[in-house]
PDB file of N, CA and C in Angstrom:
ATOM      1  N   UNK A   1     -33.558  13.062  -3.633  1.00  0.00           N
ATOM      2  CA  UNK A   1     -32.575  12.024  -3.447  1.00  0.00           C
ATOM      3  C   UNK A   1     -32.533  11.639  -1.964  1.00  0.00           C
ATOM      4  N   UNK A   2     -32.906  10.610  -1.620  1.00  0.00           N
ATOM      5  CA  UNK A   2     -32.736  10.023  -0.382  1.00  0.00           C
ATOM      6  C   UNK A   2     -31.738   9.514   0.176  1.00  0.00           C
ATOM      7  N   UNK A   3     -30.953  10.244   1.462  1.00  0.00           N
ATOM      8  CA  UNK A   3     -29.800   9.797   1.789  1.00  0.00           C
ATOM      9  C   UNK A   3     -29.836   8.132   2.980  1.00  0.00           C
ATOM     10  N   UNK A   4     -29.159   7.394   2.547  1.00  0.00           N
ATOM     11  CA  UNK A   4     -29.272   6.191   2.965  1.00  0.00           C
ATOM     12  C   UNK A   4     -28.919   6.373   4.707  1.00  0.00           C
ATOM     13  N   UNK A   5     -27.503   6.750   4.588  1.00  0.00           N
ATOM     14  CA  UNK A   5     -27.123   7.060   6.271  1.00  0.00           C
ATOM     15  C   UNK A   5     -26.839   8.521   6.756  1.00  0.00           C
ATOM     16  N   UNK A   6     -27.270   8.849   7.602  1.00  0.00           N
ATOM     17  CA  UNK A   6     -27.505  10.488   8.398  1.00  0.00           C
ATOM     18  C   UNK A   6     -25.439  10.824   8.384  1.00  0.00           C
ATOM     19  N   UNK A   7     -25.034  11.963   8.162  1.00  0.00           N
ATOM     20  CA  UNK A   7     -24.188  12.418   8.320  1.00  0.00           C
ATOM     21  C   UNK A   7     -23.235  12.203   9.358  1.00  0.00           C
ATOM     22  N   UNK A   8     -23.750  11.650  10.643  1.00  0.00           N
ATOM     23  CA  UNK A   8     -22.917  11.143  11.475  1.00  0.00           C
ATOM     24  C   UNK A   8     -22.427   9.890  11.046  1.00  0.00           C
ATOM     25  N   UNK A   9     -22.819   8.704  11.084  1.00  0.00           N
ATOM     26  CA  UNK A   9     -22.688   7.306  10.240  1.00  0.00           C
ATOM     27  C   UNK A   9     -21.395   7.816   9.148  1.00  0.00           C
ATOM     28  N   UNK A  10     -21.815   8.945   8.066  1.00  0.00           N
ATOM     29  CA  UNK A  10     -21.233   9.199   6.973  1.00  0.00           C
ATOM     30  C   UNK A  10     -19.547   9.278   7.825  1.00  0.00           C
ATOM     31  N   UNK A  11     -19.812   9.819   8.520  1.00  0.00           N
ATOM     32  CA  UNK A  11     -18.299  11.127   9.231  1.00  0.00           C
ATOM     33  C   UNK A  11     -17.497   9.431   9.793  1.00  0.00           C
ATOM     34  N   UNK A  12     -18.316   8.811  10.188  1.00  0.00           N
ATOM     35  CA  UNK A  12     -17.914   7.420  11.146  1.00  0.00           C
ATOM     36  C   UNK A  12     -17.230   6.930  10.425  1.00  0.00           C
ATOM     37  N   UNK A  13     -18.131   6.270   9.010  1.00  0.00           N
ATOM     38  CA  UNK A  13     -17.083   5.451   7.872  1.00  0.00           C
ATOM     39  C   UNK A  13     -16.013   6.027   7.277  1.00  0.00           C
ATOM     40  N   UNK A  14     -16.165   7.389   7.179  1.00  0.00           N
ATOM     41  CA  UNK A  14     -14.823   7.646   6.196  1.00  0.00           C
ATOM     42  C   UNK A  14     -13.888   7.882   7.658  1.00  0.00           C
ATOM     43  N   UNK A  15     -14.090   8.596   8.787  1.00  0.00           N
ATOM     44  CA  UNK A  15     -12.866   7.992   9.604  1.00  0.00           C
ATOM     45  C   UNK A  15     -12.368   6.662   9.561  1.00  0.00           C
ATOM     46  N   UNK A  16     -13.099   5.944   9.894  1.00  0.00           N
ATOM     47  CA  UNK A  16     -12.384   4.486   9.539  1.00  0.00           C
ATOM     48  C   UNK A  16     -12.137   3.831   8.177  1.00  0.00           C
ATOM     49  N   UNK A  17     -12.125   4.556   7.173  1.00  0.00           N
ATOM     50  CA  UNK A  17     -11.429   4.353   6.152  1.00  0.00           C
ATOM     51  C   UNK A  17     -10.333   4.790   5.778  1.00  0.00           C
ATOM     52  N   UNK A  18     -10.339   5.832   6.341  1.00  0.00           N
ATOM     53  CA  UNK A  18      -9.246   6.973   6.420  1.00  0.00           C
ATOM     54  C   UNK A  18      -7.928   6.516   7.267  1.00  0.00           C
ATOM     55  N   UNK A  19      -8.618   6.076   8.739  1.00  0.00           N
ATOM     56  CA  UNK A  19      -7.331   5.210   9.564  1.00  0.00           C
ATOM     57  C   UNK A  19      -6.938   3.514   8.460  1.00  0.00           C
ATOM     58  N   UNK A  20      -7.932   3.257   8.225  1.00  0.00           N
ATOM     59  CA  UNK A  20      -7.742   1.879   7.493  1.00  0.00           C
ATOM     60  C   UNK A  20      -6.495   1.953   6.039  1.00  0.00           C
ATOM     61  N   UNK A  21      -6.442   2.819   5.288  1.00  0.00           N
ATOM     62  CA  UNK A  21      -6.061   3.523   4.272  1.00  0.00           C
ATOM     63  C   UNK A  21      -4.350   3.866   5.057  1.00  0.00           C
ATOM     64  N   UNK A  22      -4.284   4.690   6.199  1.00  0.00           N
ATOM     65  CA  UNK A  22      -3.221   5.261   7.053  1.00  0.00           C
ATOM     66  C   UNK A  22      -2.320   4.326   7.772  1.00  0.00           C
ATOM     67  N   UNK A  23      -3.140   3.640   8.303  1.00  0.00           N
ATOM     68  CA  UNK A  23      -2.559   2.762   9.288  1.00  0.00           C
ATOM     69  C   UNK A  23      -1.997   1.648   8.832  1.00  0.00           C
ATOM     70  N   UNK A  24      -2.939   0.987   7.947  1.00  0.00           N
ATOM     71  CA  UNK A  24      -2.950  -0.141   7.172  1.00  0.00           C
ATOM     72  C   UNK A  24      -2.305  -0.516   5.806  1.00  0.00           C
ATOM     73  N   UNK A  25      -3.171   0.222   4.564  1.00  0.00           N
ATOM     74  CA  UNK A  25      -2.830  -0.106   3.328  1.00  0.00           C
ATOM     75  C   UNK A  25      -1.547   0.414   3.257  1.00  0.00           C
ATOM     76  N   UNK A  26      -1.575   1.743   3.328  1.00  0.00           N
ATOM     77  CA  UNK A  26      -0.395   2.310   2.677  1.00  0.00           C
ATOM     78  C   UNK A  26       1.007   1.897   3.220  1.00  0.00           C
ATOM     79  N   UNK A  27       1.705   1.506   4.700  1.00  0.00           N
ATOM     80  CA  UNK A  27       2.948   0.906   4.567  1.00  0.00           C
ATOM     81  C   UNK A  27       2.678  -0.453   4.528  1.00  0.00           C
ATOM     82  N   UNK A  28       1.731  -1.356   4.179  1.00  0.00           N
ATOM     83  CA  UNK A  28       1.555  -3.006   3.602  1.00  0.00           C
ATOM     84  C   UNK A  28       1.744  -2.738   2.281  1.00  0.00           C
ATOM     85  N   UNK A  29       1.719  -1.617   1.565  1.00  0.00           N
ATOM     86  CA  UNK A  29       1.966  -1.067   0.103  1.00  0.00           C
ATOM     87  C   UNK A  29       3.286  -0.962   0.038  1.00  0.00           C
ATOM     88  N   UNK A  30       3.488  -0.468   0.827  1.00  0.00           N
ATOM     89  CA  UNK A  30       5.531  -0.064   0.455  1.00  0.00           C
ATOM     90  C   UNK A  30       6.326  -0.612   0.928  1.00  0.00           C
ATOM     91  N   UNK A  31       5.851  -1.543   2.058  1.00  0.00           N
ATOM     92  CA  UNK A  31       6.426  -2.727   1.783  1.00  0.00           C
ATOM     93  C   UNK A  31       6.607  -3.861   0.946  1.00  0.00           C
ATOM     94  N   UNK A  32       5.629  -4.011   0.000  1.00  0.00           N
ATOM     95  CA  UNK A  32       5.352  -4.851  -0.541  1.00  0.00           C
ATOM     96  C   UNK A  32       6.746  -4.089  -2.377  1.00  0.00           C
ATOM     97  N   UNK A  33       6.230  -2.804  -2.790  1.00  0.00           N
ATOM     98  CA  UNK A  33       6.426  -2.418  -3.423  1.00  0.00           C
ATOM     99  C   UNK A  33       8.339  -2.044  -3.043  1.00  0.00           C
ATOM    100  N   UNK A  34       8.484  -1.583  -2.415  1.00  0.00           N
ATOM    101  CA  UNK A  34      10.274  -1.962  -2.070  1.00  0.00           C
ATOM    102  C   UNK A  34      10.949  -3.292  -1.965  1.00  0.00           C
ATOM    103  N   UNK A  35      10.006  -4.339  -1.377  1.00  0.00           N
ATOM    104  CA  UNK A  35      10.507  -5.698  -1.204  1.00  0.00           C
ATOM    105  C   UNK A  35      10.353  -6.286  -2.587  1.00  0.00           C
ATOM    106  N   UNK A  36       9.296  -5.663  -3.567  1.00  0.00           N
ATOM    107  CA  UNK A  36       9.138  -6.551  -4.917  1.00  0.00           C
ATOM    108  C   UNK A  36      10.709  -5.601  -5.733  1.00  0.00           C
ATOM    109  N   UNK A  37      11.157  -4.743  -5.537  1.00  0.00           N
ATOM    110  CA  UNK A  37      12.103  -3.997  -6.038  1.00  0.00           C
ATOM    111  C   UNK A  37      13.743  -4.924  -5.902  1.00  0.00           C
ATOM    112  N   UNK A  38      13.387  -4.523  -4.556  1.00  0.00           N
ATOM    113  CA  UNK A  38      14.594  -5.414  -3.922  1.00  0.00           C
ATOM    114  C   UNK A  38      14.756  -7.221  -4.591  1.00  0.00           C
ATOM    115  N   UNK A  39      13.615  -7.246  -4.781  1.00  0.00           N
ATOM    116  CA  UNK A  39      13.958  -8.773  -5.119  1.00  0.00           C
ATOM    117  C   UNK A  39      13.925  -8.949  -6.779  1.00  0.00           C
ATOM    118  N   UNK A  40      13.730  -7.852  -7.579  1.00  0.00           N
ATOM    119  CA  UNK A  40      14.069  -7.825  -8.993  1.00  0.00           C
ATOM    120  C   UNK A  40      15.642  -7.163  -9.235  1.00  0.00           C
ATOM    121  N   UNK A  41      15.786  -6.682  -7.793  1.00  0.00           N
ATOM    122  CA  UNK A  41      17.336  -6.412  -8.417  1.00  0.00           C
ATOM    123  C   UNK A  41      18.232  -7.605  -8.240  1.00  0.00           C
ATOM    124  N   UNK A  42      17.689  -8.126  -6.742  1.00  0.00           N
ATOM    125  CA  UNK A  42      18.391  -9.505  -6.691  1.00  0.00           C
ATOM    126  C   UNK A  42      18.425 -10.856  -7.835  1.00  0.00           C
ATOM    127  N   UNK A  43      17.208 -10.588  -8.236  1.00  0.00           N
ATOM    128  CA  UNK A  43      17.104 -11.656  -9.364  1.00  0.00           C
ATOM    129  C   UNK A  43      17.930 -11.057 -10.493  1.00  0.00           C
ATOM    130  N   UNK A  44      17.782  -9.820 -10.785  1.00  0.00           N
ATOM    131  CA  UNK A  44      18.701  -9.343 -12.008  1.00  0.00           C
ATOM    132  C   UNK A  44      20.249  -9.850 -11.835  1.00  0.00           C
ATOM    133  N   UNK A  45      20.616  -9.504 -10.817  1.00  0.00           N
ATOM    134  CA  UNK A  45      22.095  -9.993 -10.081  1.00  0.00           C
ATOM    135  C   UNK A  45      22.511 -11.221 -10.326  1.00  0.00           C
ATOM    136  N   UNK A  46      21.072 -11.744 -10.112  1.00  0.00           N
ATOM    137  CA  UNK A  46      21.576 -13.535 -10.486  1.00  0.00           C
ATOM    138  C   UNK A  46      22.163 -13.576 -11.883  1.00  0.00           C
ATOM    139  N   UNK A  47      21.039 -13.015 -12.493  1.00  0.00           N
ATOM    140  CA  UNK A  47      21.512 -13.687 -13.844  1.00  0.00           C
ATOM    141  C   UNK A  47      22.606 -12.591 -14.840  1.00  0.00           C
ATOM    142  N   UNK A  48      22.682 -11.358 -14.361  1.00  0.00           N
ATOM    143  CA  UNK A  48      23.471 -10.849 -15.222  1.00  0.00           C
ATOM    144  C   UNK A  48      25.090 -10.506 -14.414  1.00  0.00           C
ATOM    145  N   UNK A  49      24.534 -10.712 -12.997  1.00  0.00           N
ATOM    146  CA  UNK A  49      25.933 -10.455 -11.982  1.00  0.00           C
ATOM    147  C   UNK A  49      25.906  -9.312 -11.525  1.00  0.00           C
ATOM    148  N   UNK A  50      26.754  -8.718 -10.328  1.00  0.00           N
ATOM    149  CA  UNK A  50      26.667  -7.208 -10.120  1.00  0.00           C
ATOM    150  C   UNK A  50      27.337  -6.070 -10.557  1.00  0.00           C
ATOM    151  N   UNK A  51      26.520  -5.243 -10.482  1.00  0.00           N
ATOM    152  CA  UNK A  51      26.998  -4.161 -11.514  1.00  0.00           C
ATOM    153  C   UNK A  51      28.263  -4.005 -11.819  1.00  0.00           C
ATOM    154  N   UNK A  52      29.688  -3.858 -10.805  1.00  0.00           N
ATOM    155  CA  UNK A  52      30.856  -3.897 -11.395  1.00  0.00           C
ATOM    156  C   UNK A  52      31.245  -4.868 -11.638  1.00  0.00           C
ATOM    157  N   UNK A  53      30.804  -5.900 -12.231  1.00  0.00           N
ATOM    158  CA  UNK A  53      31.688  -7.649 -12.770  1.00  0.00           C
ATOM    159  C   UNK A  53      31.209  -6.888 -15.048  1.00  0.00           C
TER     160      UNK A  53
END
């Protein structure tokens, strides 16, 4: 089996996937995923009112 890129290269990309993944995806994720929350409760609110009415 022929390895395409030498082990250093290898170590290179998954660091920078790893920061990419860290830095990046994951709080553009929970933001996204709290703000879509937040705005289904708000929409619920609209139409059914808030919880103590």
């Amino acid at each position: 089996m022929n390895q395409a890129t030498s082990p250093e290269q290898q170590k290179k990309h998954e660091r920078n996937t790893f920061i990419f993944l860290a830095v990046f995806l994951a709080p553009i994720l929970s933001v996204i995923i709290v703000a879509g929350f937040g705005f289904a409760v708000w929409i619920s609110q609209i139409f059914f009112g808030p919880p103590s009415a």
